[in-house]
Protein backbone atom coordinates (compact mmCIF):
# COMPACT_ATOMS: atom_id res chain seq x y z
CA UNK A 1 -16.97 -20.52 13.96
CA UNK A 2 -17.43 -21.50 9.84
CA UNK A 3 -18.24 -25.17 9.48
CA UNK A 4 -15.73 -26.78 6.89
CA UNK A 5 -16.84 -28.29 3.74
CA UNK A 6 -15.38 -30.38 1.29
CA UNK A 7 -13.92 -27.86 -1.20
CA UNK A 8 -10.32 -26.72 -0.48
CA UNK A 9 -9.12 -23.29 1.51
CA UNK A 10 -7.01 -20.13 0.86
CA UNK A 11 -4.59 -18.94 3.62
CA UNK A 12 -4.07 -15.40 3.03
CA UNK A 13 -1.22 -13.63 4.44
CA UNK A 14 -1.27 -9.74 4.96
CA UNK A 15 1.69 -8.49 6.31
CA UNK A 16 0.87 -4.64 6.53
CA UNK A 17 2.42 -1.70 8.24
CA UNK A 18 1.38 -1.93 11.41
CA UNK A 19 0.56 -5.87 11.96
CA UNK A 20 0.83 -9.11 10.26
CA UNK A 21 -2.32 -11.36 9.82
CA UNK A 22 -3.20 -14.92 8.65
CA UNK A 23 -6.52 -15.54 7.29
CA UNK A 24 -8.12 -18.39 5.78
CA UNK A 25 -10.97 -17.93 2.78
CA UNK A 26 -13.12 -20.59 1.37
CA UNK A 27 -13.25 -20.80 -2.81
CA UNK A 28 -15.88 -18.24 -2.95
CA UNK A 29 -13.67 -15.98 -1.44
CA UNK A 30 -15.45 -15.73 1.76
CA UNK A 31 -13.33 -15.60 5.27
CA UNK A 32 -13.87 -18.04 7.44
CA UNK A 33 -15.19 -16.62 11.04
CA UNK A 34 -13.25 -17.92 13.94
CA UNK A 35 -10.41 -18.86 11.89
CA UNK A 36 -6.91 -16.95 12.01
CA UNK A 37 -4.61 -15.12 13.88
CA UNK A 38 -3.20 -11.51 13.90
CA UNK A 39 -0.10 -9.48 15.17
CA UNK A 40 0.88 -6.44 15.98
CA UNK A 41 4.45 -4.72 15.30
CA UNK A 42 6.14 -0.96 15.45
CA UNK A 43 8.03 0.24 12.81
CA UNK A 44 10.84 1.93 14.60
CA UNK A 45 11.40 5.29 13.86
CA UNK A 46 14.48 7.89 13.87
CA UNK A 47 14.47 11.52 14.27
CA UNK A 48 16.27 11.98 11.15
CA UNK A 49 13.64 9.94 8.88
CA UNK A 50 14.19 6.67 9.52
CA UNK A 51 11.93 4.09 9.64
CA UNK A 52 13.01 0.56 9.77
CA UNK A 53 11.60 -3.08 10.79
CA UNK A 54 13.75 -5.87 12.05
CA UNK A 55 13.32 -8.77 9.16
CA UNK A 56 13.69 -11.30 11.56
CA UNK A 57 11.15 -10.24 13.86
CA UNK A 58 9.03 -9.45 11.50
CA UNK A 59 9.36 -13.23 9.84
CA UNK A 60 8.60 -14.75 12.97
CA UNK A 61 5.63 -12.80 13.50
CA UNK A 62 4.45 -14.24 10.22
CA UNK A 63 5.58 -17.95 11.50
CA UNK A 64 3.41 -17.42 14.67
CA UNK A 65 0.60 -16.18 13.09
CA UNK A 66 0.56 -19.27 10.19
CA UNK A 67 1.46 -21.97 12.83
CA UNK A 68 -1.92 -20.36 15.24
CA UNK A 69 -3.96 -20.51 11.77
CA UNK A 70 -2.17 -24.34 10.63
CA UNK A 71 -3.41 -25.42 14.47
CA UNK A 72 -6.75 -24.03 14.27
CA UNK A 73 -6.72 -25.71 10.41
CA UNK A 74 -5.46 -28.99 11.36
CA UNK A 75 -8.47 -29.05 14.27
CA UNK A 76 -10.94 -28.49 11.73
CA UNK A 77 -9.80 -30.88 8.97
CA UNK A 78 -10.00 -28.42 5.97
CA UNK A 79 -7.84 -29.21 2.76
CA UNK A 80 -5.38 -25.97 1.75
CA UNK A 81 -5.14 -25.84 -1.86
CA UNK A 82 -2.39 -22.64 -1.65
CA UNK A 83 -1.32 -19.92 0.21
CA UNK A 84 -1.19 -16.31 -0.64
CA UNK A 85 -0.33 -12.98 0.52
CA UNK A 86 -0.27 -9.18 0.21
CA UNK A 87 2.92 -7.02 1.36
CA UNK A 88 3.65 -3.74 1.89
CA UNK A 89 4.91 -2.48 -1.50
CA UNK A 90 8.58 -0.71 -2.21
CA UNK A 91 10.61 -1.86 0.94
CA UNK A 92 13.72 -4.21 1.00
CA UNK A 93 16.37 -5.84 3.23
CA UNK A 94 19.55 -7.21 2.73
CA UNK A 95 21.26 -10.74 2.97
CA UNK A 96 24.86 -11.97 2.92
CA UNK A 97 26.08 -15.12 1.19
CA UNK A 98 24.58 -17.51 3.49
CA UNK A 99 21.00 -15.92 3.48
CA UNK A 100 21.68 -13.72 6.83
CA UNK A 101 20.28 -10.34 7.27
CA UNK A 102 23.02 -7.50 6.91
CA UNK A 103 20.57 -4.67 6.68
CA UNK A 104 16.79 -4.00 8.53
CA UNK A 105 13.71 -3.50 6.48
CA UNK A 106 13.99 0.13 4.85
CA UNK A 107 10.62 1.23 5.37
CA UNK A 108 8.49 3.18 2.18
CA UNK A 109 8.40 5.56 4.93
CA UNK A 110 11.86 5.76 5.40
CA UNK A 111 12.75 9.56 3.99
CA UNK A 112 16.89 9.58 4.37
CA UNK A 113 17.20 9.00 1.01
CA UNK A 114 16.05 12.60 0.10
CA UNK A 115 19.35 14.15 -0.69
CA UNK A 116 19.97 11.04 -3.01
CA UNK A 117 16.32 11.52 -5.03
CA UNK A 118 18.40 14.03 -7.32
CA UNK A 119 21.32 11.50 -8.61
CA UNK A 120 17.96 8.96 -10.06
CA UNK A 121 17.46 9.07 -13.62
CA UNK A 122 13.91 10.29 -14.20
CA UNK A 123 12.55 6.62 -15.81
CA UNK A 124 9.11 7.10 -14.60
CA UNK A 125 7.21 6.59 -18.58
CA UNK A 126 9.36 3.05 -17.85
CA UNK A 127 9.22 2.06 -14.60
CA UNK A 128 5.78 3.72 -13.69
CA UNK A 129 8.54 5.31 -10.73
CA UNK A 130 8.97 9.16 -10.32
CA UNK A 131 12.84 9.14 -8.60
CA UNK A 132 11.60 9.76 -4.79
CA UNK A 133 12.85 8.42 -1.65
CA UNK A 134 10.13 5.95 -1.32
CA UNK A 135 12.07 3.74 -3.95
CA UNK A 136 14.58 1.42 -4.09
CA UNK A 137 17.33 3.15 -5.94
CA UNK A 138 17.56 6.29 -3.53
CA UNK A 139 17.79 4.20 -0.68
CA UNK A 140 20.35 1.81 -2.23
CA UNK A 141 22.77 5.17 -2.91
CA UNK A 142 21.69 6.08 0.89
CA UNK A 143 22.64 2.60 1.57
CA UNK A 144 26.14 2.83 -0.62
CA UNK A 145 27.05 6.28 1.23
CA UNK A 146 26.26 6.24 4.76
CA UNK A 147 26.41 1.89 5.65
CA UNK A 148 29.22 1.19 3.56
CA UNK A 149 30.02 -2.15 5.68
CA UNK A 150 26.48 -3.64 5.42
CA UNK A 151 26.42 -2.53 2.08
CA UNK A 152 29.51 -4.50 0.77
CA UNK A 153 28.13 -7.39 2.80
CA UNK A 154 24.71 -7.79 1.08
CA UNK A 155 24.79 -10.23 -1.51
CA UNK A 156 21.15 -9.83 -2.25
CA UNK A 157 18.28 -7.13 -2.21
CA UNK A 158 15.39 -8.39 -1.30
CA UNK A 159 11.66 -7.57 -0.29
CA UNK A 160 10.25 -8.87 2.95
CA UNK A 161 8.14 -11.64 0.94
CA UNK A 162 11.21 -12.71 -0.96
CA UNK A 163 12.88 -13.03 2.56
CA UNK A 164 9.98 -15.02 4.33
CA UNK A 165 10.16 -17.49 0.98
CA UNK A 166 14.10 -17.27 1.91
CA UNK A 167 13.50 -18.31 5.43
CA UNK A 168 10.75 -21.13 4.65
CA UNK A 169 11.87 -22.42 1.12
CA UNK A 170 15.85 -21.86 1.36
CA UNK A 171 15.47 -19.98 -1.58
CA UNK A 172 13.38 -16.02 -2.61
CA UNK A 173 10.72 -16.19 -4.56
CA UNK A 174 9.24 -12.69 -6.23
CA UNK A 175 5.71 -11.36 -7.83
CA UNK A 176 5.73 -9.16 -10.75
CA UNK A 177 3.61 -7.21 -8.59
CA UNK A 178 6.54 -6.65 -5.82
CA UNK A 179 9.19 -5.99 -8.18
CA UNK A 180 7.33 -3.72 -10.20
CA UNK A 181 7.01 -1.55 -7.35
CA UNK A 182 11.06 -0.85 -6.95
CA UNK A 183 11.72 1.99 -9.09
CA UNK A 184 13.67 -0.97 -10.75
CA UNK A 185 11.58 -2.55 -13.22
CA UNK A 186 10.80 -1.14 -17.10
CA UNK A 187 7.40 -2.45 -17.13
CA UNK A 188 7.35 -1.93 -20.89
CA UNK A 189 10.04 -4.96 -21.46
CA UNK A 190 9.46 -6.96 -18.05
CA UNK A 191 13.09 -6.72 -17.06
CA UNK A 192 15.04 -4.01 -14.82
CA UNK A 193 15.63 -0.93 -16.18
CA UNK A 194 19.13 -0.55 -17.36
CA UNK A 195 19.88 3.15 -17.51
CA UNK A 196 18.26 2.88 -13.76
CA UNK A 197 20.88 0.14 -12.89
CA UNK A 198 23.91 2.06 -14.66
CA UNK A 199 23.38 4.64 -12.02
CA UNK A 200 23.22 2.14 -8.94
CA UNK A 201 26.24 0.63 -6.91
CA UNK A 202 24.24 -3.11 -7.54
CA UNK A 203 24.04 -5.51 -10.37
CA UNK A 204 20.70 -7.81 -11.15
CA UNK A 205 22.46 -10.62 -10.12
CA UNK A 206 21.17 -9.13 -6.54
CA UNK A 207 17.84 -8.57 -6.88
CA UNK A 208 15.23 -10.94 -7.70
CA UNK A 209 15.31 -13.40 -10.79
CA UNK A 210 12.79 -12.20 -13.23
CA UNK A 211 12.46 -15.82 -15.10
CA UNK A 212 11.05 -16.96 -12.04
CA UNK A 213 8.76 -14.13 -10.89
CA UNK A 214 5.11 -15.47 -9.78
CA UNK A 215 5.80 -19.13 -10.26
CA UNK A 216 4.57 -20.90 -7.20
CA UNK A 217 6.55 -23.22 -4.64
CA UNK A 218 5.87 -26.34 -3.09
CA UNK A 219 8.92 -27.81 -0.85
CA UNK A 220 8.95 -26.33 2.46
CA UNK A 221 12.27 -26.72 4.32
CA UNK A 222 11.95 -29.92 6.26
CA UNK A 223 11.32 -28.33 9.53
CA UNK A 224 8.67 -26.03 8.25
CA UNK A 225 7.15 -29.49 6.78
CA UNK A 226 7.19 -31.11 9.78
CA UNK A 227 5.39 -28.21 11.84
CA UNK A 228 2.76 -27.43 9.30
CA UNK A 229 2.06 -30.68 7.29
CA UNK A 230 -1.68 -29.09 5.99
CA UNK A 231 0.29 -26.09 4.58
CA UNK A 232 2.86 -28.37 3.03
CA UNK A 233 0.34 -29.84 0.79
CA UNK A 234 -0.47 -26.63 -0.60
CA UNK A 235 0.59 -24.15 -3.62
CA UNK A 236 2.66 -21.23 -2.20
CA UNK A 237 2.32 -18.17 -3.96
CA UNK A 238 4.62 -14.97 -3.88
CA UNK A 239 3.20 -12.29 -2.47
CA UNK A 240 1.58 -9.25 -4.44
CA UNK A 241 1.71 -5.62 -3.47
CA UNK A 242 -0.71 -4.74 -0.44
CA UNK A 243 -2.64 -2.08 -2.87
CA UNK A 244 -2.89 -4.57 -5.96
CA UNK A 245 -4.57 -6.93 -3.12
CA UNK A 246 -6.93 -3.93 -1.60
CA UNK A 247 -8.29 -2.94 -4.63
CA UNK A 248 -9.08 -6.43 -5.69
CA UNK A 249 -10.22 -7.35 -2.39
CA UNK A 250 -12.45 -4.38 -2.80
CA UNK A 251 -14.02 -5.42 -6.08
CA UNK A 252 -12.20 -2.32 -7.63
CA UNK A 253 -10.78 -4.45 -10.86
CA UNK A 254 -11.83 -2.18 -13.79
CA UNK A 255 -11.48 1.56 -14.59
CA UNK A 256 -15.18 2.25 -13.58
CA UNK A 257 -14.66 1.85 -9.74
CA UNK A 258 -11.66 3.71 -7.77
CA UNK A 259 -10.36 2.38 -4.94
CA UNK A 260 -9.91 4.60 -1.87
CA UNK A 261 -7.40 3.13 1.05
CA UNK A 262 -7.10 5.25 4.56
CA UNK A 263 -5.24 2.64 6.32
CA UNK A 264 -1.53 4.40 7.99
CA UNK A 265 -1.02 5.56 4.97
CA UNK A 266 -3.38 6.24 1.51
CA UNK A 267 -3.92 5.44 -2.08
CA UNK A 268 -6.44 5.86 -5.13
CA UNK A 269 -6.31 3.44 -7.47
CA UNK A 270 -7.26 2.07 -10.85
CA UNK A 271 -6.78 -1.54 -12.17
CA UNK A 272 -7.03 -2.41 -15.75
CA UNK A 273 -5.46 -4.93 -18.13
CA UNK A 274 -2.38 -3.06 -19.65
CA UNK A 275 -3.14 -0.45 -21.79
CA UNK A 276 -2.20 -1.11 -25.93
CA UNK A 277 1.13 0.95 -26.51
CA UNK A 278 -0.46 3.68 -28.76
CA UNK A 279 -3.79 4.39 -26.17
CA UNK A 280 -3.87 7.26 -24.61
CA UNK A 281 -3.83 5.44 -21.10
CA UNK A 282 -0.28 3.82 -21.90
CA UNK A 283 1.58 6.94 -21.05
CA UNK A 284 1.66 7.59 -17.06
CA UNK A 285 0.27 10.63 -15.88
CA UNK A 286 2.96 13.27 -14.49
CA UNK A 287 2.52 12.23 -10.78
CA UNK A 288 1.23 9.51 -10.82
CA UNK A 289 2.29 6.10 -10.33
CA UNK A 290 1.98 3.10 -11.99
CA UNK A 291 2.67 -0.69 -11.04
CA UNK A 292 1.43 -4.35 -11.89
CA UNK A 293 -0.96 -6.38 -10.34
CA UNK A 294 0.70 -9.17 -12.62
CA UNK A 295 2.49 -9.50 -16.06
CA UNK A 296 -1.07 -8.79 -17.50
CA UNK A 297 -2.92 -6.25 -15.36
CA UNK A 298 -1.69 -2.56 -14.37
CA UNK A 299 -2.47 -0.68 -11.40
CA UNK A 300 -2.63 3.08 -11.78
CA UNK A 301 -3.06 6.05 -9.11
CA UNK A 302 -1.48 8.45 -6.81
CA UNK A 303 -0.30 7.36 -2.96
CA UNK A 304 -0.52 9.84 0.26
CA UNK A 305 1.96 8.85 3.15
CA UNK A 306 0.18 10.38 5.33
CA UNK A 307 -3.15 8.69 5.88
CA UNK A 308 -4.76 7.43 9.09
CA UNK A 309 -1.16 8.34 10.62
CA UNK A 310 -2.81 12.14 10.28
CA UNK A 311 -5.85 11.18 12.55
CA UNK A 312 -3.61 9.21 15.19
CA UNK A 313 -1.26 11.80 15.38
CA UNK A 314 -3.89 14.29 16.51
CA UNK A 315 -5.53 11.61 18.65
CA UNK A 316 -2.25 10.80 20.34
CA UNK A 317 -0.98 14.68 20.88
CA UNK A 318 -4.27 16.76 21.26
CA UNK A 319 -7.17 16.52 23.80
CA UNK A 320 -9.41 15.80 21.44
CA UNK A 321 -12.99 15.96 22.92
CA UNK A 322 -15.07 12.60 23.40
CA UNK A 323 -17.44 13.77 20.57
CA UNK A 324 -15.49 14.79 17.95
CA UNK A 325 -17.62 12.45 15.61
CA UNK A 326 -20.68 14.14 16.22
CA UNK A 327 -18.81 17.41 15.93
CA UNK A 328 -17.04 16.72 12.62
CA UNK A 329 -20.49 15.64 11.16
CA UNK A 330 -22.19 19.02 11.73
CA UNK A 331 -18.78 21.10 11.33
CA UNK A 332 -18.94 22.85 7.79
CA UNK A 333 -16.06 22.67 5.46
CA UNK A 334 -13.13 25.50 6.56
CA UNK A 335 -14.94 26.73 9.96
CA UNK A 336 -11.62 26.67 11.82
CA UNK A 337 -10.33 28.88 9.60
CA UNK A 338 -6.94 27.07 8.94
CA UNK A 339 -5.06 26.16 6.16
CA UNK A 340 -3.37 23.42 6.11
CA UNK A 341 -0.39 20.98 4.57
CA UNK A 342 -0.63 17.23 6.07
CA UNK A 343 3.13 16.14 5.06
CA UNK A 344 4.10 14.43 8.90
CA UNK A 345 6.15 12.19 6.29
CA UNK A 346 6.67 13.80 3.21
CA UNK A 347 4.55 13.97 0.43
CA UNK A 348 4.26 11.60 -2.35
CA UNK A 349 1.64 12.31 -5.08
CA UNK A 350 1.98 14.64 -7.18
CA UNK A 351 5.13 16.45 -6.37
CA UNK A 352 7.03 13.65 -4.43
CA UNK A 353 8.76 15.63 -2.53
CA UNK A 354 9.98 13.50 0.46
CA UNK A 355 11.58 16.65 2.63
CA UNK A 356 7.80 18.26 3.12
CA UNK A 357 6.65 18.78 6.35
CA UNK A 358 3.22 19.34 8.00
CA UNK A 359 2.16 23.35 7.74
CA UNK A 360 -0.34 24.76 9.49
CA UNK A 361 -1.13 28.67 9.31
CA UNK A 362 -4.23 30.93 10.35
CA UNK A 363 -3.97 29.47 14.34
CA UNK A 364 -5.22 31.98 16.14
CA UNK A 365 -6.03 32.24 20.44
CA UNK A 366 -9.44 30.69 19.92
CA UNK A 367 -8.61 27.81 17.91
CA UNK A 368 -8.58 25.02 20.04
CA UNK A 369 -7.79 20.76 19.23
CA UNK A 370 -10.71 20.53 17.79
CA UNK A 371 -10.32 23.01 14.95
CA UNK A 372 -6.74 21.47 14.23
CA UNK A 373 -7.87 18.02 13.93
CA UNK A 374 -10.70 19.01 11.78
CA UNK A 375 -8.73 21.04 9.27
CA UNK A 376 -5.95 18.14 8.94
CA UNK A 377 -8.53 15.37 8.04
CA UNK A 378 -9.86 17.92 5.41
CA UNK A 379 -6.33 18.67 4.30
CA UNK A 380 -6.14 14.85 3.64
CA UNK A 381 -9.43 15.03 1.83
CA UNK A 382 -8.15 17.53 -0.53
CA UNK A 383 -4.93 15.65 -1.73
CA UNK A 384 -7.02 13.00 -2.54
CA UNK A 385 -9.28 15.24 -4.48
CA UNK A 386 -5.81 15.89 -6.35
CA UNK A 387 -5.12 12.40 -7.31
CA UNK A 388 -8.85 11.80 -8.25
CA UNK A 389 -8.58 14.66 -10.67
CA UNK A 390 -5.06 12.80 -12.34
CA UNK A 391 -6.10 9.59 -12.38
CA UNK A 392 -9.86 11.60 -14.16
CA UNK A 393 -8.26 12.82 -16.65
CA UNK A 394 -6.66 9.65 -18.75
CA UNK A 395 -8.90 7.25 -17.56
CA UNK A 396 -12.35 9.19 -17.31
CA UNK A 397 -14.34 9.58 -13.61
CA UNK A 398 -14.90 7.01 -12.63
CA UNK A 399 -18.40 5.94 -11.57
CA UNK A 400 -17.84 4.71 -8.03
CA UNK A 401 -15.29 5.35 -5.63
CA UNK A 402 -15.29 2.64 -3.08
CA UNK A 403 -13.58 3.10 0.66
CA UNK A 404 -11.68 0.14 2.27
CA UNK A 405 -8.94 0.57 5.46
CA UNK A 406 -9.79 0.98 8.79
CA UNK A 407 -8.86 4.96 8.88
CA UNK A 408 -11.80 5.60 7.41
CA UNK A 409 -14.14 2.40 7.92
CA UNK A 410 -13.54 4.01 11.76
CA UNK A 411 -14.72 7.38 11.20
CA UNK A 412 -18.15 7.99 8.77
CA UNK A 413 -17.43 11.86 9.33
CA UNK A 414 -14.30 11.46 7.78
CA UNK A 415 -15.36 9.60 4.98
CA UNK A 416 -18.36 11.89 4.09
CA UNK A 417 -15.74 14.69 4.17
CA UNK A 418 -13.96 12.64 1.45
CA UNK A 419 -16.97 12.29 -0.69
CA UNK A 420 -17.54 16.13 -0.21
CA UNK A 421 -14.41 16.47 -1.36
CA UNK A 422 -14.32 14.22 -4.55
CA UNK A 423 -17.94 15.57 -5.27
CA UNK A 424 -18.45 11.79 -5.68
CA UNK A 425 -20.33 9.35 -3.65
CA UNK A 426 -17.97 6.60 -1.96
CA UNK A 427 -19.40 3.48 -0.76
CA UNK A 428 -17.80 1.55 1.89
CA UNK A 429 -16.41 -1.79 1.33
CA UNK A 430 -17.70 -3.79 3.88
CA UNK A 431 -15.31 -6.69 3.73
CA UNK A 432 -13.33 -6.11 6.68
CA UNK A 433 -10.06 -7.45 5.35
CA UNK A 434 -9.82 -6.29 1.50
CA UNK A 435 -6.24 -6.69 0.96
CA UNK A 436 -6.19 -11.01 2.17
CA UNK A 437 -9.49 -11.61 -0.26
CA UNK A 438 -7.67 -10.07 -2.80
CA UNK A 439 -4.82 -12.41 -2.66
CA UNK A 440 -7.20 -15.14 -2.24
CA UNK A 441 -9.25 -14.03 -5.47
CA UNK A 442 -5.73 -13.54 -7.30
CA UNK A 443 -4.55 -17.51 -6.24
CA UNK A 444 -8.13 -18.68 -6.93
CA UNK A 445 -7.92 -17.30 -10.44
CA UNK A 446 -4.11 -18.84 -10.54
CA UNK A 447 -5.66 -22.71 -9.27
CA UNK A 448 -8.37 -22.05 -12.18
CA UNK A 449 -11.08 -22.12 -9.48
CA UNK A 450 -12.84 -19.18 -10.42
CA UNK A 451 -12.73 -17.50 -14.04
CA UNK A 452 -10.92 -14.10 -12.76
CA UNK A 453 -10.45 -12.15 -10.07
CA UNK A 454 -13.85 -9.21 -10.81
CA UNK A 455 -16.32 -13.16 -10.45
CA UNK A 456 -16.66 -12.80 -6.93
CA UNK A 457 -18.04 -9.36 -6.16
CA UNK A 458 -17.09 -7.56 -3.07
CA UNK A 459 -19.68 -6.85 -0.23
CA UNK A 460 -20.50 -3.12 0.15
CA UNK A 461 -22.40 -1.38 2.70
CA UNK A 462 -22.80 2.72 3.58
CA UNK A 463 -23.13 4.99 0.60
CA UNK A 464 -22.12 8.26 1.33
CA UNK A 465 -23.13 11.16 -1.07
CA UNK A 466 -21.45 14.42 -1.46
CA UNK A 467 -23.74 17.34 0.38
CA UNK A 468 -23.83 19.97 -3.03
CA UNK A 469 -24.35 22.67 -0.42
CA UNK A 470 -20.44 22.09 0.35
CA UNK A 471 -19.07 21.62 -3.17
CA UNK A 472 -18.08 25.44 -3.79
CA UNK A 473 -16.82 25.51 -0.47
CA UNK A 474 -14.23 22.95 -0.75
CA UNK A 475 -13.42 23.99 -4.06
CA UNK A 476 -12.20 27.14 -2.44
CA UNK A 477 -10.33 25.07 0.06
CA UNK A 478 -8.58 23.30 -2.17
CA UNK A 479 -7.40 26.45 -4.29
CA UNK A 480 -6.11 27.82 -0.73
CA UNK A 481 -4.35 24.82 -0.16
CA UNK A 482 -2.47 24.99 -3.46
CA UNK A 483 -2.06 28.97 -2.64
CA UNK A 484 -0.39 27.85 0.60
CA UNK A 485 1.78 25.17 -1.17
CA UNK A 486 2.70 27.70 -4.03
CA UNK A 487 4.14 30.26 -1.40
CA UNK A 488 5.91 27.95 0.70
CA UNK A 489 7.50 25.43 -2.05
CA UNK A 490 7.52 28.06 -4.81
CA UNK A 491 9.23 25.82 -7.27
CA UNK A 492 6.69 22.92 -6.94
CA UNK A 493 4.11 25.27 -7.91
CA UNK A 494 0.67 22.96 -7.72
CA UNK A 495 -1.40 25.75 -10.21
């Protein structure tokens, strides 16, 4: 266990898709061994797309896991000088007058929305938003049409952050970063987009106040400072967007390094300040997305929803053998002779088209789990080669592409089939939990501890460089790919 010192701590919240963690980082951005607590939770799932999470489960998941850290804290004597977090991006719940849930946690993942996508005005050079059913304005029409009674109820739309502040402060509090992740906000004035509102059953008075947005809180209910008195001391800052946090947990804070995340899902990003209106990098690439880390920084890139999910999937359904490492190391790019399309949840970038489903063709009687589970982690490869080429093309390729989320921190095979892929090398960010440093850089930068969030660099480990004798190959692979998309979704024609 770390040894405290005189200088003041970061508790860094992660609430992710899968588990919630508290962490706690010294001010050089450093987690402290033997300090924190974790917890794990199921999104629950319905055979017509749903995907929901119980807010108040959820929040007291998040209360267990900060009152294990506050003990462990209040043991060791260290002084808390804020708290931050990261938080699943794009999802919302609902609360009635008095601050009571009236709606679960609608999931990014949650795809009912789909038949809704098509009544969204297309604001995407404004809201950095294509209209898709990972956003908030398809689900809200979902909402309006099929829960009419919880709809009428809700009094406020709010993210999962806003409702933990709701829960501990009596009152939300919002990041630029969460809000700017909606399919809400026009990023080019910093207020909701109105043409996107005209076409939604809601008014702003329901959704998060944007005079307020990042400002830090200090008055914990009564109870909450009573049970954590260390914490109460401290600066409580709204949560940012998990990927804002895992790229600058990563070190990835300028154009020149891409961030790669295999976690459940994926992402390749780019974080820069925001662009001058007349650059070339201020209009948003068809396909891509684009959100804020704050009111001053932009993060660009392209999002997979199908991710580790892919590799779990086959782990949980196939008989995979014991040394399918070893195998997928030495297995050359296409051997199993399928093609294949990894949507198990849709697809986001480019064509956001949430009613995709996984294809797989060429199965013949000798391919066995093996094969299958090799040609869906290179069909995952390959959309990311996609985004890398959109995100190439305004901003340049960039020089390094580094690799945080346990997906692929779990399997080297996998990730040296991604830098086959990209035809760039990826190096592995080695600190194990990217997304809580990067809140913990973003509040030390807020408390003026350190000049900005790039001053503490991330540790990296494994390089892994692209083998040129499989470049051709997977170029091929990818073009088959796109054939196979072309004939099945003939109107979403990838070229």
């Amino acid at each position: 266990m770390s040894t405290p010192s005189g200088d003041p701590f970061i508790v860094s919240l992660d609430v992710g898709s899968s588990s919630v963690r508290a962490l706690l980082f010294d001010c050089g951005a450093r987690q402290m061994e033997g300090y924190g607590a974790q917890l794990p939770y199921r999104i629950r799932t319905t055979p017509d797309g749903g995907a929901e999470v119980d807010p108040d489960a959820l929040a007291e998941l998040t209360i267990d896991c900060l009152d294990e850290l506050h003990r462990q804290i209040e043991a060791a004597g260290f002084q808390i000088a804020a708290v931050a977090g990261s938080a699943f991006w794009h999802s919302f719940c609902g609360v009635d007058a008095k601050g009571k849930p009236t709606l679960p946690i609608l999931h990014l993942l949650d795809t009912r929305s789909g038949d809704q996508v098509s009544k969204v005005p297309d604001a995407h050079e404004r809201t950095g938003c294509v209209p898709h059913s990972s956003y908030w304005p398809a689900k809200l029409l979902w909402l309006a049409a099929n829960r009419p009674d919880e709809f009428r109820a809700t009094k406020r739309f709010l993210s999962f952050p806003e409702y933990l502040y709701l829960k501990l402060f009596g009152s939300p509090r919002a990041s630029t970063s969460m809000v700017s992740a909606t399919g809400l906000w026009d990023q080019n004035n910093s207020d909701y987009d109105a043409e996107t509102l005209a076409a939604l059953p809601i008014c702003r008075e329901q959704l998060a106040d944007p005079v307020s947005l990042d400002q830090s809180e200090n008055q914990l209910l009564p109870q909450y400072r009573r049970l954590w008195p260390e914490f109460a001391k401290a600066r409580w800052f709204p949560a940012l967007g998990d990927g804002a946090c895992n790229s600058i947990g990563s070190g990835c804070v300028s154009t020149d390094r891409a961030a790669l995340m295999v976690g459940t899902t994926g992402a390749m990003r780019l974080v820069s300040d925001a662009p001058e209106a007349q650059s070339p990098q201020a209009k948003i690439a068809p396909g891509l997305w684009r959100y804020r880390v704050d009111k001053s920084r932009i993060v660009t890139g392209g999002a997979l929803s199908n991710g580790g999910d892919v590799y779990a999937w086959m782990k949980r359904n196939l008989a995979l053998p014991k040394d399918i490492e070893a195998r997928l190391e030495s297995a050359a790019p296409g051997s199993h002779g399928l093609k294949m399309l990894p949507f198990f949840s849709g697809e986001r970038t480019p064509y956001w088209r949430a009613d995709l489903r996984a294809s797989i063709t060429g199965l013949s009687a000798s391919t066995g789990a093996f094969d299958i589970a090799h040609a869906a982690l290179e069909s995952v490869a390959l959309r990311f080669r996609e985004i890398y080429s959109l995100l190439a093309a305004p901003w340049g390729a960039p020089a390094e592409v580094i690799a945080s989320g346990g997906a692929l921190l779990h399997s080297p095979a996998w990730t040296q089939m991604m830098a086959d892929a990209l035809g760039r090398p990826v190096t592995i960010c080695t600190e194990n939990e990217a997304s809580c440093r990067g809140a913990a850089l973003w509040a030390l930068e807020r408390l003026d501890i350190i000049d900005g969030i790039g001053a503490l660099p991330a540790s990296t480990g494994a390089v892994f460089t692209p083998r040129p004798e499989y470049q051709s190959a997977y170029q091929e692979l990818l073009a088959q790919q796109n054939q196979l998309y072309e004939r099945l979704y003939p109107s979403y024609n990838p070229g």
